[in-house]
PDB file of N, CA and C in Angstrom:
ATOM      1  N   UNK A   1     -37.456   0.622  -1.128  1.00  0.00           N
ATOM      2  CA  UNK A   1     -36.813   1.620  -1.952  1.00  0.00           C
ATOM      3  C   UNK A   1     -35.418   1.901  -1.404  1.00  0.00           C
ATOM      4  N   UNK A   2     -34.317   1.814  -2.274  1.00  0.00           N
ATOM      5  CA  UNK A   2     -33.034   2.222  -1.777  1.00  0.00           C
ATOM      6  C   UNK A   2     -32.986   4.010  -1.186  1.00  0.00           C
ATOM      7  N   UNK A   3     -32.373   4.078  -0.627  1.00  0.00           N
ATOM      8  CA  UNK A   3     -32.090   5.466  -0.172  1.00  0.00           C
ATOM      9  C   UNK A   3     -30.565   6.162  -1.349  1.00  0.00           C
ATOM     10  N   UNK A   4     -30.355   7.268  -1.326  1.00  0.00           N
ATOM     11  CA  UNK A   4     -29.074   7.940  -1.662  1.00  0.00           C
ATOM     12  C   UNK A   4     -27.901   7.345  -1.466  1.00  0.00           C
ATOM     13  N   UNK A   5     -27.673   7.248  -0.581  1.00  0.00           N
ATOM     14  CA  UNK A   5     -26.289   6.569   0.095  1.00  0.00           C
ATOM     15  C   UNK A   5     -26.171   5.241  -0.519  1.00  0.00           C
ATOM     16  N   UNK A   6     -27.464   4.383  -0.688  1.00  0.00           N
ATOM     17  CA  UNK A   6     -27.597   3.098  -0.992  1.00  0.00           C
ATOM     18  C   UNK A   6     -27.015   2.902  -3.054  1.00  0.00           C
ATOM     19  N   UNK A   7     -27.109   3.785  -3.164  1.00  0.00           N
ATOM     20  CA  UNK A   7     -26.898   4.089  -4.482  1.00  0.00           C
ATOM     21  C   UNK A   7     -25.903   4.541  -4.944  1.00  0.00           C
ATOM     22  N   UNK A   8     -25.295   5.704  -3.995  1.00  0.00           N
ATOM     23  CA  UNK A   8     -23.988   6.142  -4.129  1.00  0.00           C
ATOM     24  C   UNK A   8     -22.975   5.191  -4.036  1.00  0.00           C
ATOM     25  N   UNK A   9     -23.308   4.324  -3.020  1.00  0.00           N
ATOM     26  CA  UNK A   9     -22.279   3.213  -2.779  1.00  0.00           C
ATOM     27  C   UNK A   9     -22.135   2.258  -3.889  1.00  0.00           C
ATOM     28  N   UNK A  10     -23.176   1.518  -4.082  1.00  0.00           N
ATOM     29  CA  UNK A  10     -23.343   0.554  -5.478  1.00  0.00           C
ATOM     30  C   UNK A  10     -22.575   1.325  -6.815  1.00  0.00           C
ATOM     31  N   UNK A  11     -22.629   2.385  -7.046  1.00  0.00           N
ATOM     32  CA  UNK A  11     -22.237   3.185  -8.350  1.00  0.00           C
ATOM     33  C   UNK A  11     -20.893   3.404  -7.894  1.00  0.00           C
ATOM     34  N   UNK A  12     -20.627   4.560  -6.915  1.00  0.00           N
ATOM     35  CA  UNK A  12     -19.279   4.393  -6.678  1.00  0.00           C
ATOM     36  C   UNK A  12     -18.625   3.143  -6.515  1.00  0.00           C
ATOM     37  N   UNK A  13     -18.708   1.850  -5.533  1.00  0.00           N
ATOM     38  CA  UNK A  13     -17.831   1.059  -5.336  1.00  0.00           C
ATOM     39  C   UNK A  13     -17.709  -0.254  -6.371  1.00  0.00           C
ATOM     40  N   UNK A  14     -19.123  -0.376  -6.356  1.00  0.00           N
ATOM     41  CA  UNK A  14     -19.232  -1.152  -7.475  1.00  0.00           C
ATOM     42  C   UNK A  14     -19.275  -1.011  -9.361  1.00  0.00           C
ATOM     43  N   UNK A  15     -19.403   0.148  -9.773  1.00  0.00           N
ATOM     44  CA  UNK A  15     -19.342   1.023 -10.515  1.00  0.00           C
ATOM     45  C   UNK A  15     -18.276   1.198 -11.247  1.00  0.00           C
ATOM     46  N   UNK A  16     -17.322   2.004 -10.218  1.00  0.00           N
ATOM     47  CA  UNK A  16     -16.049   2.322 -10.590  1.00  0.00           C
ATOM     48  C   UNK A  16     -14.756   1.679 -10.230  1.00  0.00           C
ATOM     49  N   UNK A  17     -14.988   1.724  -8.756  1.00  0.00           N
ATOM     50  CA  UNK A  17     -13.583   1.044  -7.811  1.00  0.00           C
ATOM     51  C   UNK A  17     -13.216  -0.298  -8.259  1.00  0.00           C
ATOM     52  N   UNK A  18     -14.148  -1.569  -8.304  1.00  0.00           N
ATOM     53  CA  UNK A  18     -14.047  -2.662  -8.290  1.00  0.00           C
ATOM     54  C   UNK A  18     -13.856  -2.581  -9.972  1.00  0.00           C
ATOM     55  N   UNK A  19     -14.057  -2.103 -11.188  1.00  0.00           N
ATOM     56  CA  UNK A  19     -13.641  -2.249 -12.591  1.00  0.00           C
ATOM     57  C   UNK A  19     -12.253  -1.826 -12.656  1.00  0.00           C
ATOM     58  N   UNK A  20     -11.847  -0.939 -11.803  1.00  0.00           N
ATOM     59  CA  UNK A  20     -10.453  -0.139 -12.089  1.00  0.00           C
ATOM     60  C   UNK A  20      -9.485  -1.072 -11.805  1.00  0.00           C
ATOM     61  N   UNK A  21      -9.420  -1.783 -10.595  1.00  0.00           N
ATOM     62  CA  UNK A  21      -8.269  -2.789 -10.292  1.00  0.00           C
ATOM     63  C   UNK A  21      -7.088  -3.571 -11.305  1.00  0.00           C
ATOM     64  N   UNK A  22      -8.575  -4.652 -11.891  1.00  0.00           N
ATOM     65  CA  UNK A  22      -8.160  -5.177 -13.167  1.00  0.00           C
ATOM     66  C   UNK A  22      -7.568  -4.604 -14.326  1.00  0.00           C
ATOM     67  N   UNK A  23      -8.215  -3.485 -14.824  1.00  0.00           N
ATOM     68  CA  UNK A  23      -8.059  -2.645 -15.501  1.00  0.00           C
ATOM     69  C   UNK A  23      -6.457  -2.101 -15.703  1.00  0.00           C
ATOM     70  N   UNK A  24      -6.615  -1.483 -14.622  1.00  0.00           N
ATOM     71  CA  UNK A  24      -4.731  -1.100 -14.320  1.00  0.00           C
ATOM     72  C   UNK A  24      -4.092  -2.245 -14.085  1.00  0.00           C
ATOM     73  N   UNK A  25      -3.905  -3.655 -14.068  1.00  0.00           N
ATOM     74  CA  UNK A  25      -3.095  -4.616 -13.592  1.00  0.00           C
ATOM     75  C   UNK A  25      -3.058  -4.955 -15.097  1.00  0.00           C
ATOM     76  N   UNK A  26      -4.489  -4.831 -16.010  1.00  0.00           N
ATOM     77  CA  UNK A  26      -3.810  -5.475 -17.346  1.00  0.00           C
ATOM     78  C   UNK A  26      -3.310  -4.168 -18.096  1.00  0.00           C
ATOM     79  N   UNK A  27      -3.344  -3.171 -17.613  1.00  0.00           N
ATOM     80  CA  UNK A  27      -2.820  -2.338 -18.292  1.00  0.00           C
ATOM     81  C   UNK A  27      -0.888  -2.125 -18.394  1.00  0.00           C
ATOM     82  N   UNK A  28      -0.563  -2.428 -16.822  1.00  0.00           N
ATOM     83  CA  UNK A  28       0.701  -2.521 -16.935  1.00  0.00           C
ATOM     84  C   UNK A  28       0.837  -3.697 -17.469  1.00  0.00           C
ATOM     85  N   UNK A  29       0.354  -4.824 -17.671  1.00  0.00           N
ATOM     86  CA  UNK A  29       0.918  -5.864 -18.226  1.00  0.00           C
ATOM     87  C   UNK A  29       1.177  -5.762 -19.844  1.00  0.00           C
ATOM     88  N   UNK A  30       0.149  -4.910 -20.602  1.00  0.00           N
ATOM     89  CA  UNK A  30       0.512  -4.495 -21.832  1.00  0.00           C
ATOM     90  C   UNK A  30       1.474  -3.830 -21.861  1.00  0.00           C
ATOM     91  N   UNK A  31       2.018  -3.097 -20.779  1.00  0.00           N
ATOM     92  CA  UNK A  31       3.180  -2.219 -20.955  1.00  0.00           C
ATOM     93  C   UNK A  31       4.631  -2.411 -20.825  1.00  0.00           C
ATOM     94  N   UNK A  32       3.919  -4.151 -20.254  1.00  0.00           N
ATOM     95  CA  UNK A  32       5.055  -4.706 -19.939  1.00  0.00           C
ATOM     96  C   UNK A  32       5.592  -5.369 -21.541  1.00  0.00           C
ATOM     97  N   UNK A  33       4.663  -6.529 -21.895  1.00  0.00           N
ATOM     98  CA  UNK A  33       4.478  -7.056 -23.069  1.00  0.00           C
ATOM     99  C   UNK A  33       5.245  -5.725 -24.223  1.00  0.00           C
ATOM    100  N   UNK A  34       4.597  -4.574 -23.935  1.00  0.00           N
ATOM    101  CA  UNK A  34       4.912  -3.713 -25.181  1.00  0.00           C
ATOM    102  C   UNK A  34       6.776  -3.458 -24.733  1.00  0.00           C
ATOM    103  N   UNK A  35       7.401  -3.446 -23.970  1.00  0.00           N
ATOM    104  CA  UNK A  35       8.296  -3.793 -23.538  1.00  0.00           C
ATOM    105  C   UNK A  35       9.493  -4.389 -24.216  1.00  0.00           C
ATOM    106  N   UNK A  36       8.645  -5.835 -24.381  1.00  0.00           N
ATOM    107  CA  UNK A  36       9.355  -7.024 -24.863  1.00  0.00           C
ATOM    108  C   UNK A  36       9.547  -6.793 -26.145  1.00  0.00           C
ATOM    109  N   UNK A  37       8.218  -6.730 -26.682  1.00  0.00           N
ATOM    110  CA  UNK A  37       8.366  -6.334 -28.512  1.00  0.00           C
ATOM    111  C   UNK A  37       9.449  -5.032 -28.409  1.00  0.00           C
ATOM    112  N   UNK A  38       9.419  -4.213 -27.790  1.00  0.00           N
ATOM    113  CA  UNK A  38      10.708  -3.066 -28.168  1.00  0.00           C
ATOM    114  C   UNK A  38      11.722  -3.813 -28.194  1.00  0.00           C
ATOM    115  N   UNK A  39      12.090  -3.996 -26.944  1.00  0.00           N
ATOM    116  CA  UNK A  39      13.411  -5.014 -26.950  1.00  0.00           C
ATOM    117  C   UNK A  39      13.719  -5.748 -27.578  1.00  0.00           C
ATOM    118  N   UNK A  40      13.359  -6.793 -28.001  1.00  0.00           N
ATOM    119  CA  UNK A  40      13.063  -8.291 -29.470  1.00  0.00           C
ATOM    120  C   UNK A  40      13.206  -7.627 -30.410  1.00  0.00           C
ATOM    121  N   UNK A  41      12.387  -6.331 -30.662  1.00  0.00           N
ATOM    122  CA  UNK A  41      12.782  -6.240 -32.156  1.00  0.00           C
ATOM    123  C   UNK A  41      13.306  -4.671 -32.557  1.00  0.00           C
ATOM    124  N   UNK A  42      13.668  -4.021 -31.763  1.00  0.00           N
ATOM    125  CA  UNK A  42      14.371  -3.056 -32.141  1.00  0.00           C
ATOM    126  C   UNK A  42      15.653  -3.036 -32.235  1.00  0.00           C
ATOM    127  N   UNK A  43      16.611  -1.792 -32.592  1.00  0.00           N
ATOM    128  CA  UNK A  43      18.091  -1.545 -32.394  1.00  0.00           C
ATOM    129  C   UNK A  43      18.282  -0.248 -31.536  1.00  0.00           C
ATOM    130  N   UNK A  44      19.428  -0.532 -30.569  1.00  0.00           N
ATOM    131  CA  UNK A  44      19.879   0.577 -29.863  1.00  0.00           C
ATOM    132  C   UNK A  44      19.118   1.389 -28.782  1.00  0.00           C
ATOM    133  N   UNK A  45      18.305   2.515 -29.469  1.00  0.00           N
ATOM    134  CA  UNK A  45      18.329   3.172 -28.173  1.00  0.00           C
ATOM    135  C   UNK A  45      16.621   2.666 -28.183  1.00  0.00           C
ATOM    136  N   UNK A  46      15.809   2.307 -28.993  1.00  0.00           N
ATOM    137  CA  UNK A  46      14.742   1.728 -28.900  1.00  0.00           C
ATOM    138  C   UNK A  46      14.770   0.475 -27.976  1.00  0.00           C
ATOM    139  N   UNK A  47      15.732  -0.154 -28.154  1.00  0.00           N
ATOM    140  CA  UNK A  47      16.226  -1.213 -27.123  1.00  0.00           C
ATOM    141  C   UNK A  47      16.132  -1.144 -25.435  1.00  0.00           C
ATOM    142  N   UNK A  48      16.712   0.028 -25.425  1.00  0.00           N
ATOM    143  CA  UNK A  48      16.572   0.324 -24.016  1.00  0.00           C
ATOM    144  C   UNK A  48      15.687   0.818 -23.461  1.00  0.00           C
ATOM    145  N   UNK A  49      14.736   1.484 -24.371  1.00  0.00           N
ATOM    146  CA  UNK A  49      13.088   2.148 -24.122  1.00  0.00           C
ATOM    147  C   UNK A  49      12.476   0.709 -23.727  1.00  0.00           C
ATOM    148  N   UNK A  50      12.488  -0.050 -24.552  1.00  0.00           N
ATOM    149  CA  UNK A  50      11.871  -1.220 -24.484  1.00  0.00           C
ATOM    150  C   UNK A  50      12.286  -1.790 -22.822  1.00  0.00           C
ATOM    151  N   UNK A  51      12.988  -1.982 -22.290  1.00  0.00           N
ATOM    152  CA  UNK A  51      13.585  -2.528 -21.360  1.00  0.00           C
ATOM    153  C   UNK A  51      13.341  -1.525 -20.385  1.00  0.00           C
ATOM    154  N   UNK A  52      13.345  -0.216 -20.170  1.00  0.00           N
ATOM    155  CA  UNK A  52      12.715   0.862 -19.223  1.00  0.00           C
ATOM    156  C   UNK A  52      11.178   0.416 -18.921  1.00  0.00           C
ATOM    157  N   UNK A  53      10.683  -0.153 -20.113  1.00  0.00           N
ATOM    158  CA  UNK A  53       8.659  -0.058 -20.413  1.00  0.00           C
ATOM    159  C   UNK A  53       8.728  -1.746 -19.293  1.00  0.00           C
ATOM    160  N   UNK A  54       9.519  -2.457 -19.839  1.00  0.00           N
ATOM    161  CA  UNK A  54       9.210  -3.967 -18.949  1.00  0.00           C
ATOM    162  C   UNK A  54       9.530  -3.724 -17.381  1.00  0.00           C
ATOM    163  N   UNK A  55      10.604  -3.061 -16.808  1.00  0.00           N
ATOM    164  CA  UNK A  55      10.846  -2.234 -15.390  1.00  0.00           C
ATOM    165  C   UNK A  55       9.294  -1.734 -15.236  1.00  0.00           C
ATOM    166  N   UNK A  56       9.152  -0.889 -15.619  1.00  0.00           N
ATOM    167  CA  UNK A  56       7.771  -0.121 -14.860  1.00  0.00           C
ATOM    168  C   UNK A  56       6.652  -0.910 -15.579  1.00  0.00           C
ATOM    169  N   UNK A  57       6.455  -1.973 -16.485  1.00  0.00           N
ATOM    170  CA  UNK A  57       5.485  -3.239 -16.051  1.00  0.00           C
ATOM    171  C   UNK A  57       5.454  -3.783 -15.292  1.00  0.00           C
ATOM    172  N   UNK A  58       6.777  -4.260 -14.800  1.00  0.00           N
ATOM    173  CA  UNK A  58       6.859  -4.906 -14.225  1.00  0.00           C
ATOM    174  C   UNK A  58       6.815  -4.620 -12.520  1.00  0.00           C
ATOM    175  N   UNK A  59       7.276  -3.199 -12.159  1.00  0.00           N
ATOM    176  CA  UNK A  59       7.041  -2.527 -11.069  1.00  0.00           C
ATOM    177  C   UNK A  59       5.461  -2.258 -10.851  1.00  0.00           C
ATOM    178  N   UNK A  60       4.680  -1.819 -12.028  1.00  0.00           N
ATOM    179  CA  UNK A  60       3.199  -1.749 -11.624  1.00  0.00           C
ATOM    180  C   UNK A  60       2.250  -2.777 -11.077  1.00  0.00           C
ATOM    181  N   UNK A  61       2.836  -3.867 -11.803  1.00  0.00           N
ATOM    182  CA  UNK A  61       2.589  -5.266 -11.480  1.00  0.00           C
ATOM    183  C   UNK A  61       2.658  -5.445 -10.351  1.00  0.00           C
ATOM    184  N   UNK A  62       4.093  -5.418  -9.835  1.00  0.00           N
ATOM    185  CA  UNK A  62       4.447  -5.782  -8.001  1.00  0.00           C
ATOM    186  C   UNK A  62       3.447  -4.938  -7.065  1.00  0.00           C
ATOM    187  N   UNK A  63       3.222  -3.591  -7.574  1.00  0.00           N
ATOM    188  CA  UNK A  63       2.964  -3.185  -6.644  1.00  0.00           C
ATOM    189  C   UNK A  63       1.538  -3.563  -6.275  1.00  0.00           C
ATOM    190  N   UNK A  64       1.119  -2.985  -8.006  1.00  0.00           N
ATOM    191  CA  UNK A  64      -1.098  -3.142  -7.233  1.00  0.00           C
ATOM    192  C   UNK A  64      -1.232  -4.789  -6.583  1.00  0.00           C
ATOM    193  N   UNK A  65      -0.248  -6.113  -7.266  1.00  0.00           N
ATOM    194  CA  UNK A  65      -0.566  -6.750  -6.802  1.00  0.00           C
ATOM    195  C   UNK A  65      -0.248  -6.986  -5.126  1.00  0.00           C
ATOM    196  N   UNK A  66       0.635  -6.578  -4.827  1.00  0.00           N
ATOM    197  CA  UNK A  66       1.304  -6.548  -3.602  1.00  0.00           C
ATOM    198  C   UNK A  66       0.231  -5.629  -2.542  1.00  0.00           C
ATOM    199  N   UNK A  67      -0.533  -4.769  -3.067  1.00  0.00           N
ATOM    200  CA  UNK A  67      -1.175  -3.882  -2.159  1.00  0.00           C
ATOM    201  C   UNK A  67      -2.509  -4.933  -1.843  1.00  0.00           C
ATOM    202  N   UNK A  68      -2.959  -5.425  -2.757  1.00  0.00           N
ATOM    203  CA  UNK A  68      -4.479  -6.361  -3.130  1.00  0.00           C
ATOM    204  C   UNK A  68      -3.883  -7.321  -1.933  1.00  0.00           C
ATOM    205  N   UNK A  69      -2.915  -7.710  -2.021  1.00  0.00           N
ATOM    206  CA  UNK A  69      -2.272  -9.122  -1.344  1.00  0.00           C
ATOM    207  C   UNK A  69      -2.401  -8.343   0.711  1.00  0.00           C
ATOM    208  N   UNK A  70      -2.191  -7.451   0.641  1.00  0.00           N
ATOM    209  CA  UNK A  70      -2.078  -6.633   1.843  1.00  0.00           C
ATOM    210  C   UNK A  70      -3.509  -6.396   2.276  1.00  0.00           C
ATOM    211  N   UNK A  71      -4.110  -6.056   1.470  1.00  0.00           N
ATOM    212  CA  UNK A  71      -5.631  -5.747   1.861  1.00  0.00           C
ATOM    213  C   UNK A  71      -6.241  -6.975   2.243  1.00  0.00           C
ATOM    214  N   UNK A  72      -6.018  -8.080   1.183  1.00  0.00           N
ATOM    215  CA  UNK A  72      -6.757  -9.370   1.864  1.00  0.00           C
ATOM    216  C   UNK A  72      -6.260  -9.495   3.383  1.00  0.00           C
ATOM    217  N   UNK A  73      -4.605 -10.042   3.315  1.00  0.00           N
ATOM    218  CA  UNK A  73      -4.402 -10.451   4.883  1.00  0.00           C
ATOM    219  C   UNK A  73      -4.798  -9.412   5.809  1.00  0.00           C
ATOM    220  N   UNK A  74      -4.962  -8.198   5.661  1.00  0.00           N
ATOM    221  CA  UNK A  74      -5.321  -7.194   6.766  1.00  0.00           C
ATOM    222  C   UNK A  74      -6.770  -7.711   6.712  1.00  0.00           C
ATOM    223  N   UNK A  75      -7.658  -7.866   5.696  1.00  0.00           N
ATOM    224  CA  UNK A  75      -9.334  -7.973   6.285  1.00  0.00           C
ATOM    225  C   UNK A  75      -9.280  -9.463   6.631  1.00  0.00           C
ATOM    226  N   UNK A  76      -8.558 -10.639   6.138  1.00  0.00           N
ATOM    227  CA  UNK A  76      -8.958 -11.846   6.757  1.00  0.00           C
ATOM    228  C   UNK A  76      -8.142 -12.064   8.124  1.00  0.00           C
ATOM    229  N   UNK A  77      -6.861 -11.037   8.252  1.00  0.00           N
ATOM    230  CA  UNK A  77      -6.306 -10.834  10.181  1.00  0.00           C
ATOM    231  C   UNK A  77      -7.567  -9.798  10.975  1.00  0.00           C
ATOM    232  N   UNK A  78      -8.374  -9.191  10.828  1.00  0.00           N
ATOM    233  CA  UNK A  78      -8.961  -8.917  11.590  1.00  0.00           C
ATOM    234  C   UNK A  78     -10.640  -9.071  11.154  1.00  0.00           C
ATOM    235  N   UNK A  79     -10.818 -10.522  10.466  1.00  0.00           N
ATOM    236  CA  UNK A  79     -12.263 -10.510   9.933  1.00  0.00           C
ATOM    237  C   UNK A  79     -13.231  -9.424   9.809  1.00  0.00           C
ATOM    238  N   UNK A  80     -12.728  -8.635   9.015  1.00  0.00           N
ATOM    239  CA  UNK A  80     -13.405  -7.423   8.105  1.00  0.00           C
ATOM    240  C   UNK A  80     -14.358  -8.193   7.439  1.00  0.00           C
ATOM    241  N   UNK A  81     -15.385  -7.666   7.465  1.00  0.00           N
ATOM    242  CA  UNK A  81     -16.962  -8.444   6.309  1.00  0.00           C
ATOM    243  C   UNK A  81     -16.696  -7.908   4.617  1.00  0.00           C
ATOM    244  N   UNK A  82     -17.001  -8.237   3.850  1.00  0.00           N
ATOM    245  CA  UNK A  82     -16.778  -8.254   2.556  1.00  0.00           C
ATOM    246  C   UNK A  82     -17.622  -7.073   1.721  1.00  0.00           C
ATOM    247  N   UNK A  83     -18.779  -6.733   2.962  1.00  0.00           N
ATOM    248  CA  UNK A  83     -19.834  -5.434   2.313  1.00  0.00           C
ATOM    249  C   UNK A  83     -18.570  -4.473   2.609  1.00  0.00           C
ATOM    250  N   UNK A  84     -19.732  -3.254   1.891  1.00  0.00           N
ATOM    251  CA  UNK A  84     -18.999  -1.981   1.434  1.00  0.00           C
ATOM    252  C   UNK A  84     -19.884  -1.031   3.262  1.00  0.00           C
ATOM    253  N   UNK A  85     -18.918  -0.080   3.674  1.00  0.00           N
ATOM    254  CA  UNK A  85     -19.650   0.518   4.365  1.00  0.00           C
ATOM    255  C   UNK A  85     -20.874   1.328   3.448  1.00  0.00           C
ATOM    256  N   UNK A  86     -21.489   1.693   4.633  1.00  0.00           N
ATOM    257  CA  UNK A  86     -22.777   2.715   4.465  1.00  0.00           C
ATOM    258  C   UNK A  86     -22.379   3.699   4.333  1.00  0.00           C
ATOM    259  N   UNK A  87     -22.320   4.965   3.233  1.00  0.00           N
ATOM    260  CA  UNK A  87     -22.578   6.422   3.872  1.00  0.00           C
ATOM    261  C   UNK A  87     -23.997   7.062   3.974  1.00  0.00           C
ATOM    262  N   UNK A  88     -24.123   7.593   5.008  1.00  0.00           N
ATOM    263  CA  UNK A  88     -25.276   8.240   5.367  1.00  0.00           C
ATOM    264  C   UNK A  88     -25.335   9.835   5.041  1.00  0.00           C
ATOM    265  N   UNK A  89     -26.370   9.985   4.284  1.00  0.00           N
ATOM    266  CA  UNK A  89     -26.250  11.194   3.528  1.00  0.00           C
ATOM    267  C   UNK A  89     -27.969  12.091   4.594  1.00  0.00           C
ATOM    268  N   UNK A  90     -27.368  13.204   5.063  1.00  0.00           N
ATOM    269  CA  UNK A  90     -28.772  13.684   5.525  1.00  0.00           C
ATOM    270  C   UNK A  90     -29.070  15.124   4.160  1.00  0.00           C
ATOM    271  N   UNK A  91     -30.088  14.997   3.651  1.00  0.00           N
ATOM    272  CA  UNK A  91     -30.490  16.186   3.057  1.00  0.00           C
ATOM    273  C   UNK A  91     -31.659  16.770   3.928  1.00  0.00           C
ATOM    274  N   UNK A  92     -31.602  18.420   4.023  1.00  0.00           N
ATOM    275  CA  UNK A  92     -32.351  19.215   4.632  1.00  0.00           C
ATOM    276  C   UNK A  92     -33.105  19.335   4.219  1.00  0.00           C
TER     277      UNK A  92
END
């Protein structure tokens, strides 16, 4: 039988954490994309909205990917294991 903790972890990490990643990486990428269509096909000041939206696609992009890229080399420079820690939950 799993315990609390054993469950909390699976739901929280696996649950939530590990769906969100992707999630937000294709999300700026639509924002990036939505971007382009401003730019391509608008006039003037829609133009430049469009071109603000591909900047911060394109910044969201760099970053989550850049952080993911950091997390790997930090757990494969100090062979970190791939499980999730334990929390240990005591109820009275």
């Amino acid at each position: 039988m799993k315990s609390l903790a054993d469950i909390i972890n699976q739901v929280f990490i696996n649950g939530i954490l590990r769906p969100i990643v992707p999630l937000l990486i294709g999300l700026a990428v639509v924002v990036f994309i939505y971007g382009v269509f401003n730019t391509v096909l608008s006039e003037g000041d829609k133009k430049e909205q469009g071109k603000e939206y591909m900047i911060w696609g394109i910044v969201g992009i760099f970053v989550m990917v850049s952080v993911w890229g950091l997390v790997n080399i930090v757990k494969d420079t100090f062979d970190l294991p791939e499980n999730v820690p334990v929390i240990e939950i005591k109820l009275k």
